[in-house]
Each structure stands twice: as structure tokens, then as C-alpha cells.
C-alpha atoms as a PDB file:
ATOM      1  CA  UNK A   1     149.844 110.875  54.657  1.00  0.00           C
ATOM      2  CA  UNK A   2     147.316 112.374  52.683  1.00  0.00           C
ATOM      3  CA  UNK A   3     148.460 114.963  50.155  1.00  0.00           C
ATOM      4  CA  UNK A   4     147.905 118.714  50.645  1.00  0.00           C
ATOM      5  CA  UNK A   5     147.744 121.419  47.971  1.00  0.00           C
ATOM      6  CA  UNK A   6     150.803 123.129  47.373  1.00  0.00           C
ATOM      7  CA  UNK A   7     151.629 126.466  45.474  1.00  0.00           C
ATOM      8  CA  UNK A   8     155.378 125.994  46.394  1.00  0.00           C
ATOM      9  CA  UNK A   9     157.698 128.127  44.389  1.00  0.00           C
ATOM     10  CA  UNK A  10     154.994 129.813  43.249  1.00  0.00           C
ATOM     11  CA  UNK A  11     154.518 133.719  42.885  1.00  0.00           C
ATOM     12  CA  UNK A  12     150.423 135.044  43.797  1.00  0.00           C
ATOM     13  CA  UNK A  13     149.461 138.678  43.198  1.00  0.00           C
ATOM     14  CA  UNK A  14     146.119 139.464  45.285  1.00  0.00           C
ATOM     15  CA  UNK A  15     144.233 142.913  44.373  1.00  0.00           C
ATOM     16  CA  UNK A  16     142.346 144.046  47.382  1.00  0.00           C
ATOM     17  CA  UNK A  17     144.149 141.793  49.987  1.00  0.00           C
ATOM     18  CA  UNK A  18     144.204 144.510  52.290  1.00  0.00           C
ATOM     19  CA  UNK A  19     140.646 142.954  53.700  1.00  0.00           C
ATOM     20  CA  UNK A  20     138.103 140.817  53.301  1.00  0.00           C
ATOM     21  CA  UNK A  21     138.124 138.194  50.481  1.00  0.00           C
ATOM     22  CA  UNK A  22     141.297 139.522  49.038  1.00  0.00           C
ATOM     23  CA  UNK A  23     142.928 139.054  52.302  1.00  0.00           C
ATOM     24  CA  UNK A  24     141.041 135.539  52.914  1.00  0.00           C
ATOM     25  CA  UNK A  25     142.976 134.285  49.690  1.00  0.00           C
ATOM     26  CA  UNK A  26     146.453 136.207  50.495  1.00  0.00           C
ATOM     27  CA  UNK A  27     146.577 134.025  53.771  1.00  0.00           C
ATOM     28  CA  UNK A  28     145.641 130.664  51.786  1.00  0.00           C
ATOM     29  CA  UNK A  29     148.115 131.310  49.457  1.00  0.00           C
ATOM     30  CA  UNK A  30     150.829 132.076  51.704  1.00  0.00           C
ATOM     31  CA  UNK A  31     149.742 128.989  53.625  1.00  0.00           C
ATOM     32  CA  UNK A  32     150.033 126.671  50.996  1.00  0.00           C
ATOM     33  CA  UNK A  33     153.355 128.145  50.107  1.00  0.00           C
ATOM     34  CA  UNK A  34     153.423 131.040  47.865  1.00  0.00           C
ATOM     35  CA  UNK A  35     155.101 134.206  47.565  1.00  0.00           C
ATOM     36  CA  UNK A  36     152.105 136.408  47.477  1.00  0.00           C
ATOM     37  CA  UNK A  37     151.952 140.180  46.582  1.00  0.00           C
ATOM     38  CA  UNK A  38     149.493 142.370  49.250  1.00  0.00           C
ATOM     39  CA  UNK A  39     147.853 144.496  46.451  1.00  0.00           C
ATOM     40  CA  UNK A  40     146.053 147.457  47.581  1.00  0.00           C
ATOM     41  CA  UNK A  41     144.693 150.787  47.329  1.00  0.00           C
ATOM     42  CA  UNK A  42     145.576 151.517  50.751  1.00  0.00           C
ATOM     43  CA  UNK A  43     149.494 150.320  51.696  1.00  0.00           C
ATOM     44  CA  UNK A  44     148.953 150.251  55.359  1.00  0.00           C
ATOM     45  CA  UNK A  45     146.325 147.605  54.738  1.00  0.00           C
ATOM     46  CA  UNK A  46     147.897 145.476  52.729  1.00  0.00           C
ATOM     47  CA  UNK A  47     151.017 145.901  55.117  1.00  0.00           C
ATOM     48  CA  UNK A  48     148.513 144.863  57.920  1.00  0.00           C
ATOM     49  CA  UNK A  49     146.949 141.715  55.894  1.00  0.00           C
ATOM     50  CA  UNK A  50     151.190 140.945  55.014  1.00  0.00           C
ATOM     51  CA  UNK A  51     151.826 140.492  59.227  1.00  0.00           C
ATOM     52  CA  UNK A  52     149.370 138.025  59.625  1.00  0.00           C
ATOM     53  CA  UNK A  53     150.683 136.093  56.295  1.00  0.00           C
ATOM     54  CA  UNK A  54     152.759 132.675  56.866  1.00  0.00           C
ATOM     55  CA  UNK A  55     156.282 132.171  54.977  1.00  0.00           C
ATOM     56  CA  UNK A  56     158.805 134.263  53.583  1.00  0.00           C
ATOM     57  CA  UNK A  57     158.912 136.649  50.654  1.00  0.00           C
ATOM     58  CA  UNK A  58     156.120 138.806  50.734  1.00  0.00           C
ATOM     59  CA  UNK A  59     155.477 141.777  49.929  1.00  0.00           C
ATOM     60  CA  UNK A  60     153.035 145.154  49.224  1.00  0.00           C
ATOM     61  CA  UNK A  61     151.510 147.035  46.593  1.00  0.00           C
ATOM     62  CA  UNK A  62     149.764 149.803  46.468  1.00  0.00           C
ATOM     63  CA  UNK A  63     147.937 150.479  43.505  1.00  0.00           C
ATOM     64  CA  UNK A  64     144.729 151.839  42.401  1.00  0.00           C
ATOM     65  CA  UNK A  65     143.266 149.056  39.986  1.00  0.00           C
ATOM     66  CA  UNK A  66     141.278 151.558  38.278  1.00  0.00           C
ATOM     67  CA  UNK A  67     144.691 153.063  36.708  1.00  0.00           C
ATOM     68  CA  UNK A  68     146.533 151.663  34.345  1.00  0.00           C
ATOM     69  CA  UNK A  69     150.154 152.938  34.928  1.00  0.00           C
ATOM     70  CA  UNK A  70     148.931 151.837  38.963  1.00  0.00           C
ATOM     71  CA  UNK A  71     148.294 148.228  38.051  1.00  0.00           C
ATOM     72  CA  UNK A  72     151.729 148.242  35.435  1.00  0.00           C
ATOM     73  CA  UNK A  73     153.931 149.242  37.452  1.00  0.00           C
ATOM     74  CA  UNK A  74     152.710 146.906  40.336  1.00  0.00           C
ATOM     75  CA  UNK A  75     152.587 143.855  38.068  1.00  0.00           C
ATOM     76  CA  UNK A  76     156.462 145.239  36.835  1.00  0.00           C
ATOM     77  CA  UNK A  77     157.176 145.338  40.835  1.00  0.00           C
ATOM     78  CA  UNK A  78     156.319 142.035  41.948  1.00  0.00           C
ATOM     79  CA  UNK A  79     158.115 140.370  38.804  1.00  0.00           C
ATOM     80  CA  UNK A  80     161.195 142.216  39.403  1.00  0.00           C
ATOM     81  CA  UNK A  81     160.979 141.048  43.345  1.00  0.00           C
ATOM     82  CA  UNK A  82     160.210 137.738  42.590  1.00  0.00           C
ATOM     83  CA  UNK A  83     161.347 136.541  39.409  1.00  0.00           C
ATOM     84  CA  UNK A  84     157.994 135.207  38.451  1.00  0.00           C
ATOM     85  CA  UNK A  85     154.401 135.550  38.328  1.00  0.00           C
ATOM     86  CA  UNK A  86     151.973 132.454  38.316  1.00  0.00           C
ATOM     87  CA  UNK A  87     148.938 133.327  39.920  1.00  0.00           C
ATOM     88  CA  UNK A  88     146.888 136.402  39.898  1.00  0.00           C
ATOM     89  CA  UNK A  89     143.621 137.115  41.665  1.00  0.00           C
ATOM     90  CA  UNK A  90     141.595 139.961  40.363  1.00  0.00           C
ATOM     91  CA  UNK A  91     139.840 140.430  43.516  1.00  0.00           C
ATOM     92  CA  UNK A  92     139.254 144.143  44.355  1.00  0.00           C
ATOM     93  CA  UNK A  93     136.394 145.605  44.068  1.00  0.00           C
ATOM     94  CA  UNK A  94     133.462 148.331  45.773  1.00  0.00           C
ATOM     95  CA  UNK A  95     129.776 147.937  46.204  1.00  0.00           C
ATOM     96  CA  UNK A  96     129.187 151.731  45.138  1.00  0.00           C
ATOM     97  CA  UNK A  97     126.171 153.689  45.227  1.00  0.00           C
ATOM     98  CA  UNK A  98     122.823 151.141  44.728  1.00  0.00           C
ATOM     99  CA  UNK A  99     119.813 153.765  43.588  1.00  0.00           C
ATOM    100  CA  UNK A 100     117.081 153.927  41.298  1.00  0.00           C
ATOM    101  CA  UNK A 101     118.554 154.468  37.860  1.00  0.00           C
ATOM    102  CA  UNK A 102     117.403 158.215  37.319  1.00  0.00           C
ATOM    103  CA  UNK A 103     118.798 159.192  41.077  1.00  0.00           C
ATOM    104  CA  UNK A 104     122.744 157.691  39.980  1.00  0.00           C
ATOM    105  CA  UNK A 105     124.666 159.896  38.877  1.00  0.00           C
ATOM    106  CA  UNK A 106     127.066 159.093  35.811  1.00  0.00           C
ATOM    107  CA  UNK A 107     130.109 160.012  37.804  1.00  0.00           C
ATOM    108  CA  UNK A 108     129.130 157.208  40.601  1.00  0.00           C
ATOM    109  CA  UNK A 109     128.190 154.582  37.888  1.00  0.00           C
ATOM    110  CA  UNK A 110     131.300 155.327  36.071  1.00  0.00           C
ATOM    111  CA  UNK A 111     133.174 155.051  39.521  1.00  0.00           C
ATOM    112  CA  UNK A 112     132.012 151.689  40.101  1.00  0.00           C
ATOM    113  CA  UNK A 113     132.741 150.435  36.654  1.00  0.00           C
ATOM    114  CA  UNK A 114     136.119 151.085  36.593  1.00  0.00           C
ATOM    115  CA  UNK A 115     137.250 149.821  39.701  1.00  0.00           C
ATOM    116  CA  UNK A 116     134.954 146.305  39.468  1.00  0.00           C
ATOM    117  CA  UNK A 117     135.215 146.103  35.457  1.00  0.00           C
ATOM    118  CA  UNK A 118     138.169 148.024  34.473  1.00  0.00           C
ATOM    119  CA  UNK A 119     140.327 146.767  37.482  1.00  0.00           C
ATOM    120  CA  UNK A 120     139.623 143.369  36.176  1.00  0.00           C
ATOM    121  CA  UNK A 121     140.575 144.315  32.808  1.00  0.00           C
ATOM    122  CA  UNK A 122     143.476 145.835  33.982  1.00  0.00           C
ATOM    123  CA  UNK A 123     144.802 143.517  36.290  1.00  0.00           C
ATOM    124  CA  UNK A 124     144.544 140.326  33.827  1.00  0.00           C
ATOM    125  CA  UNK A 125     146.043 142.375  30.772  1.00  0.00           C
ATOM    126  CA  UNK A 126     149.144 143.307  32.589  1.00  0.00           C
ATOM    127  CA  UNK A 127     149.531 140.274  34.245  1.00  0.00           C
ATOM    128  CA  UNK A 128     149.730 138.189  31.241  1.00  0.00           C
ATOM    129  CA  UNK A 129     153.054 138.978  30.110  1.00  0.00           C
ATOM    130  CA  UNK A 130     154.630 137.388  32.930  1.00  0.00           C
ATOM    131  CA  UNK A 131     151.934 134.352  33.213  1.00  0.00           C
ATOM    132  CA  UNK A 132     152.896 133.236  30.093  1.00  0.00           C
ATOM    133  CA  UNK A 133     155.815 132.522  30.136  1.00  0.00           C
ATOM    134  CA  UNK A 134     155.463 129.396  32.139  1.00  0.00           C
ATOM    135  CA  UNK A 135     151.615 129.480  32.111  1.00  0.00           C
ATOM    136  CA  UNK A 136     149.660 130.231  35.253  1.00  0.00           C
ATOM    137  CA  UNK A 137     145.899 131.093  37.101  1.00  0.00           C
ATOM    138  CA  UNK A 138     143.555 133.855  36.987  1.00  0.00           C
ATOM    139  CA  UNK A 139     140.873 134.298  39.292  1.00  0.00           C
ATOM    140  CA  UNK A 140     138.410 136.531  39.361  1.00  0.00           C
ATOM    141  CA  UNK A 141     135.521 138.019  41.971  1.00  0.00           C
ATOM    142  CA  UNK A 142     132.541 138.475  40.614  1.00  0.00           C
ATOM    143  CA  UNK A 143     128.866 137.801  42.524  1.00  0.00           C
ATOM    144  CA  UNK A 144     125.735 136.401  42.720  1.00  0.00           C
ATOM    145  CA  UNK A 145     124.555 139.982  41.729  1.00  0.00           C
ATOM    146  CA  UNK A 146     124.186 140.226  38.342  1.00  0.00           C
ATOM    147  CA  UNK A 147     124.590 136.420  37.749  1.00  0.00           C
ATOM    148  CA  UNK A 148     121.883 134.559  39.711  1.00  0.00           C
ATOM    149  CA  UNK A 149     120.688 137.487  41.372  1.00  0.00           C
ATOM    150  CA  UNK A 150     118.013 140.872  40.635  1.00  0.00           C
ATOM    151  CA  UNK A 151     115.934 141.072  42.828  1.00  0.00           C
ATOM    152  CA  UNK A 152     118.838 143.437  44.806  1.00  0.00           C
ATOM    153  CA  UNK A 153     116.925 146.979  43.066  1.00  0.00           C
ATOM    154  CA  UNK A 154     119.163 149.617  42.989  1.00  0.00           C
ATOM    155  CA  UNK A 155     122.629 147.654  42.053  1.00  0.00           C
ATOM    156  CA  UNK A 156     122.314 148.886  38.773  1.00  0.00           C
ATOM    157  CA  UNK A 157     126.322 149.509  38.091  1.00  0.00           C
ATOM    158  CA  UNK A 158     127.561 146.714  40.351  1.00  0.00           C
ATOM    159  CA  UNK A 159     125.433 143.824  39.105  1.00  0.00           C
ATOM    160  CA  UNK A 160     126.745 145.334  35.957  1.00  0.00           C
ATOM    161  CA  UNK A 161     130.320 145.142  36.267  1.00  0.00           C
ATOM    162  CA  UNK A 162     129.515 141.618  38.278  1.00  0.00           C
ATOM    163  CA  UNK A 163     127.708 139.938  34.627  1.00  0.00           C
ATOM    164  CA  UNK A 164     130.734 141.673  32.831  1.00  0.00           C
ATOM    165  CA  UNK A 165     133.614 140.147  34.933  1.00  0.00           C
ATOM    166  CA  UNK A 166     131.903 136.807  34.119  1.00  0.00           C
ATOM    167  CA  UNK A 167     131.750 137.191  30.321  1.00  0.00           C
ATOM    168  CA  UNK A 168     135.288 138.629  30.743  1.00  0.00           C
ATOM    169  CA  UNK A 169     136.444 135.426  32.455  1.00  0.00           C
ATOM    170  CA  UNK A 170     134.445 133.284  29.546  1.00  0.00           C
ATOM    171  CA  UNK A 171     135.908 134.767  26.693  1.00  0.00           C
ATOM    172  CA  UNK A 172     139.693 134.643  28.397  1.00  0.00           C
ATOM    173  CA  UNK A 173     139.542 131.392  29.028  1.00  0.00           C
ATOM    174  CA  UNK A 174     139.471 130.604  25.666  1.00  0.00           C
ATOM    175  CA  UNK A 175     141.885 133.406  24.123  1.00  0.00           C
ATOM    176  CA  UNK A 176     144.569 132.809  27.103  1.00  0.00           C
ATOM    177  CA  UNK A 177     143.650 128.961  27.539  1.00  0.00           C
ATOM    178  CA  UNK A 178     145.843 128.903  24.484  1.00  0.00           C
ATOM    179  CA  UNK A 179     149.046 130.276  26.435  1.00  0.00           C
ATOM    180  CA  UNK A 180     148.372 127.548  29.448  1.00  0.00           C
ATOM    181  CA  UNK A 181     146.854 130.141  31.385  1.00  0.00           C
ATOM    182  CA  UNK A 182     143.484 129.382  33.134  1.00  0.00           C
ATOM    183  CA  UNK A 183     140.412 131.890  34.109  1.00  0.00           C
ATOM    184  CA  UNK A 184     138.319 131.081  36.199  1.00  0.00           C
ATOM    185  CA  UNK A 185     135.977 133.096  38.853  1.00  0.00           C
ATOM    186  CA  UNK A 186     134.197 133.307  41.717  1.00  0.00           C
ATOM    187  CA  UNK A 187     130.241 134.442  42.906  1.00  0.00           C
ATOM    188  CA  UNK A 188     130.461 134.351  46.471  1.00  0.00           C
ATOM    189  CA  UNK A 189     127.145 135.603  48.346  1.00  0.00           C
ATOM    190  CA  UNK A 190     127.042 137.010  51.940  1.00  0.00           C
ATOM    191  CA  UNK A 191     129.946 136.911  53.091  1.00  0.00           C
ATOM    192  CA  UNK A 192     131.059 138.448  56.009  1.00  0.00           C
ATOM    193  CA  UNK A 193     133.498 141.246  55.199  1.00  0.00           C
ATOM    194  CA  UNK A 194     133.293 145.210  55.550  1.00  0.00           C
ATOM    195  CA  UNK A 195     132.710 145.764  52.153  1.00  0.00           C
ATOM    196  CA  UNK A 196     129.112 147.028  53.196  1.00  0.00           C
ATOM    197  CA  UNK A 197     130.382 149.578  54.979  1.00  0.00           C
ATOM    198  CA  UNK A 198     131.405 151.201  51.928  1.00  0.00           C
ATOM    199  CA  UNK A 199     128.112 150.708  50.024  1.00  0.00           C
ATOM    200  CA  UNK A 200     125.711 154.035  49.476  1.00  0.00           C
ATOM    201  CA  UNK A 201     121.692 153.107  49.210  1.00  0.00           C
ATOM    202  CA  UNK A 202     119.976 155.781  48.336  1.00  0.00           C
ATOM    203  CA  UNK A 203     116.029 155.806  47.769  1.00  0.00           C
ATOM    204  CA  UNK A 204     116.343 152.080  47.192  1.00  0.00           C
ATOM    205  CA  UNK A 205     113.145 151.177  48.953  1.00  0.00           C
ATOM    206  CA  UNK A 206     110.725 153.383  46.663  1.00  0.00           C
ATOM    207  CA  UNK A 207     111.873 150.642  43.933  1.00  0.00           C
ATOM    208  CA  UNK A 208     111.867 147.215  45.855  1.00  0.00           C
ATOM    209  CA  UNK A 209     109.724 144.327  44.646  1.00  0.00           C
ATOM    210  CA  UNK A 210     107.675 143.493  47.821  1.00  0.00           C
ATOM    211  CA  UNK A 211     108.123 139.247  47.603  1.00  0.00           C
ATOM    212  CA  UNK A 212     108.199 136.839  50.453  1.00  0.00           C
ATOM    213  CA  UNK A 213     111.547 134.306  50.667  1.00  0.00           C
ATOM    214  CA  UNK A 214     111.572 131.279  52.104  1.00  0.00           C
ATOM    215  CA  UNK A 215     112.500 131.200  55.885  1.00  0.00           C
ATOM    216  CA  UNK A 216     116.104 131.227  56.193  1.00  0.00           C
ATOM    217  CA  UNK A 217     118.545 132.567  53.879  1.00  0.00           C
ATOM    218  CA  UNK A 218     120.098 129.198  52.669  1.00  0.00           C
ATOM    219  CA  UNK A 219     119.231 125.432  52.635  1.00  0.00           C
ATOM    220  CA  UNK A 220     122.276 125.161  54.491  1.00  0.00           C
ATOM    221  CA  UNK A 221     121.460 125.391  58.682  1.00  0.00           C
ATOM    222  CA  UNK A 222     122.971 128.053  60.847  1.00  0.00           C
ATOM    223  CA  UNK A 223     124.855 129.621  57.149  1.00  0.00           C
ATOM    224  CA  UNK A 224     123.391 132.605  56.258  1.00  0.00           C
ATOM    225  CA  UNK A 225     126.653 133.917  55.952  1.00  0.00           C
ATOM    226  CA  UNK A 226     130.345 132.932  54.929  1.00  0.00           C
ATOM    227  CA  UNK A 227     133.441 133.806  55.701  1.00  0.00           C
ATOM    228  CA  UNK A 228     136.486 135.347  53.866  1.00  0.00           C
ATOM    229  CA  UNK A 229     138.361 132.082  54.829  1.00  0.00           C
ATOM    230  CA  UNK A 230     135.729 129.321  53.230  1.00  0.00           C
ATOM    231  CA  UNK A 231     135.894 131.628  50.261  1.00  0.00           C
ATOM    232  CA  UNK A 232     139.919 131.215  50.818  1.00  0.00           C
ATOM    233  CA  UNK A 233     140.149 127.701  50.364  1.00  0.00           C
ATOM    234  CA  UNK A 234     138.105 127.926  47.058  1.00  0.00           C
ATOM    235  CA  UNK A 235     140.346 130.439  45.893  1.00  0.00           C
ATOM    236  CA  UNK A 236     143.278 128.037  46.693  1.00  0.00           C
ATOM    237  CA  UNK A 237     141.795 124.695  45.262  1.00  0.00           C
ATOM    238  CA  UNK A 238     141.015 127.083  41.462  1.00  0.00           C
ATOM    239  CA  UNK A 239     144.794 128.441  41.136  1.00  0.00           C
ATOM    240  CA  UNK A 240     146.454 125.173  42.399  1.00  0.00           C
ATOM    241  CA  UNK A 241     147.528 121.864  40.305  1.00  0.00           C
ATOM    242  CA  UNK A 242     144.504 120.269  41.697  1.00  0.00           C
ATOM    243  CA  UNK A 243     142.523 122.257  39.559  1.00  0.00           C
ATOM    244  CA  UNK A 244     144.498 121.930  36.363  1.00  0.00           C
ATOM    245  CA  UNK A 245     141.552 121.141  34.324  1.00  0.00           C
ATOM    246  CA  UNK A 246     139.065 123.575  35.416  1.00  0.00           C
ATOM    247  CA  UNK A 247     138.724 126.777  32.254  1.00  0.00           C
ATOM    248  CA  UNK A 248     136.196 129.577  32.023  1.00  0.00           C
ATOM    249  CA  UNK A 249     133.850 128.158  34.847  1.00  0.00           C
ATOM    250  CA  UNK A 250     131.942 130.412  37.834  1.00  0.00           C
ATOM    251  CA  UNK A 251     131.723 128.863  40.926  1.00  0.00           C
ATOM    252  CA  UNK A 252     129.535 130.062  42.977  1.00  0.00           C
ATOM    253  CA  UNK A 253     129.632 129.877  47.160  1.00  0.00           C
ATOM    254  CA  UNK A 254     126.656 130.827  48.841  1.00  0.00           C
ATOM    255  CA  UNK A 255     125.686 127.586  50.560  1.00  0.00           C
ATOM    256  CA  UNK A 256     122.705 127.803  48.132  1.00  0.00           C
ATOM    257  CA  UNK A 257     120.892 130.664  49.053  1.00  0.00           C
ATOM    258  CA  UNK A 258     120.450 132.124  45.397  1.00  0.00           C
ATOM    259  CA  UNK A 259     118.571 129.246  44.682  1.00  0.00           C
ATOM    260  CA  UNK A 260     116.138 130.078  46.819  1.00  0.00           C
ATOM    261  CA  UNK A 261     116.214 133.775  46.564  1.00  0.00           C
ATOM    262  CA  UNK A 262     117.177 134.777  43.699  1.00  0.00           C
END
């Protein structure tokens, strides 16, 4: 029988799990045996993600990652419910307002900082007293944006806090390395969540480089876009044994496609 990954007797706390990639992980995680904490601004999604979760043991969070008594008090929550804390996924995130630099206001820059950069931040600092006590995973989300990506004009404060997140996870994974704790992150591309939805373009089109792409979004046939599971299973292979000697490295899934648009 071939041998399946396992994060038995293990505790997972997932910011943003109320959709989308956050939620994609959750559900791994629970799968492959975890306790997993529903993190998320809004309770009645995470509670929503939660019913769809396998095993026993969960439980929600609602916390604004942006604030730092939010994100201590929900790291203090899950430890007290759980007795343990190995895995945490700084996952939430917004796509904020994407306009030319003189038309974004500080307010919305500053908005989309704090939540994508400070979240992260906050999420791995307060999680650490509880990882290291028996060593554990961090993942991050960051993106192709701002990595291997600028041709996306107007993304000024998310490709920002995206190229942050990944020095963030660089120079972790050698400070927290030390206390058997591994960082690691993620630059997924297109991927098909709602996060869109909440993304403001304003005047974005008066600053666009007019270039021609190669047909088709992605060397890859018929995947232009992926889904919030695929990103799942990555998510489950960084933070499990089987990836016990993977530090500080960005993995991207995109099936390709920023290598031929970016």
C-alpha cells in the first residue's frame, strides 16, 4: 500500500480559510488528519469552510490579521483548544485598489499593506511561541505579482506586499530554521477563487504597456487557470514530513504561465 501524507496529531491554523486558497488548504489539512483552525475575518465563513471539513476537532476564528491583539488572541485560542500548534498558514490576503501611483490614495495603499504584509508579520510572530516548542511549518501566500510578474500596471501596493512576504519568508527561514521551524511560501497564479471580486481598478488602462503574449495563457493545455484544491495539495506536501527538508524556498504554481508572460 503506498504511503499517504499524514498530519496526524497535528494542530493547522489557516488565515483566510473562509474561501478560496485558505479554504483549499483547511480541507487538505483536515483530510490528511489535522486539527485545523478556520481563521477568518468573517466567522460565518470560516464556520461555512469548517462544515465541509473532514475529522474531528475543528474549530473558528475570527480575527482581523491586520490587528495585533486579533491575531494574539486567536493564536492564544487555538493553543488553549488544542494543546498545540504545528502548522500555520499565513494565507489571507486582498487584491486592493490597482491604479496609477498618483490616483492611490495613501489610506488604500496602507490598507493593502497591512492586511497582505502586516498580517503575515503578524500571524508568524505570534505563532512562534507555540511552534517552537516542538518545531513546526509556516507557509506563506505570496504571488507571481511582484515576484515573476510587472507587467500587471496598477498593482503598485499588492505586488508590494507580494516581493515583501517573499523576503519575509527568506530571512525566517534562516532566523526560525534555528528553532526547527520551516518557512516556506507559495506564488500561485490564476487561480480560480473570488478574490477578484474584491479587487478595485481604477484608470488602470491609461498606464498599460500595449505587448502581445503568446497564444494561450500557459504551456500547459486547457490550464489557464487553477484551482484552490491543486494549490491544496501543495500546501499539504510543504507543511508535512515529506517535506522536512525544504527551508526558505517559493514555489510557484501557475502551470508556467509567468514564463511566458511575465
Amino acid at each position: 500500500m503506498a504511503e499517504v501524507v499524514s498530519l496526524q496529531g497535528k494542530t493547522a491554523v489557516v488565515t483566510g480559510a473562509g474561501s478560496g486558497i485558505g479554504k483549499g488548504a483547511a480541507l487538505a489539512f483536515a483530510r490528511a488528519g489535522a486539527r485545523v483552525a478556520f481563521v477568518d475575518v468573517k466567522e460565518e465563513n470560516a464556520a461555512k469552510a469548517m462544515a465541509e471539513a473532514e475529522g474531528e476537532g475543528h474549530l473558528v476564528v475570527e480575527a482581523d490579521v491586520s490587528k495585533s491583539e486579533d491575531v494574539k488572541a486567536a493564536m492564544a485560542k487555538v493553543a488553549e483548544a488544542t494543546g498545540r500548534i504545528d502548522i500555520v498558514y499565513a494565507n489571507a490576503g486582498i487584491n486592493g485598489v490597482w491604479a496609477p501611483i498618483t490616483e492611490l490614495e495613501d489610506e488604500e495603499f496602507d490598507r493593502t499593506i497591512a492586511i497582505n504584509l502586516r498580517g503575515t508579520f503578524l500571524t508568524i510572530k505570534y505563532a512562534v511561541p507555540y511552534l517552537e516548542k516542538q518545531g513546526g511549518a509556516v507557509l506563506v501566500t505570496s504571488s507571481v505579482n511582484g515576484t515573476r510578474i510587472f507587467s500587471n500596471t496598477g498593482a503598485t501596493a499588492y505586488s508590494t506586499s507580494k516581493a515583501g512576504q517573499v523576503a519575509m519568508t527568506k530571512m525566517l527561514a534562516v532566523e526560525l530554521g534555528q528553532k526547527n521551524i520551516r518557512v516556506n511560501a507559495i506564488c500561485p497564479g490564476a487561480i480560480e477563487t473570488n478574490i477578484d471580486a474584491s479587487t478595485e481598478q481604477r484608470d488602470t488602462d491609461k498606464i498599460k504597456i500595449p505587448v502581445e503574449y503568446p497564444e494561450g495563457n500557459t504551456p500547459l493545455p486547457g490550464q489557464d487557470n487553477g484551482t484552490i484544491e491543486q494549490v491544496g495539495r501543495l500546501a499539504l506536501f510543504l507543511v508535512s514530513p515529506w517535506a522536512d527538508h525544504i527551508n526558505g524556498e517559493i514555489v510557484y504554481i501557475d502551470a508556467g504561465a509567468s514564463l511566458v508572460t511575465g
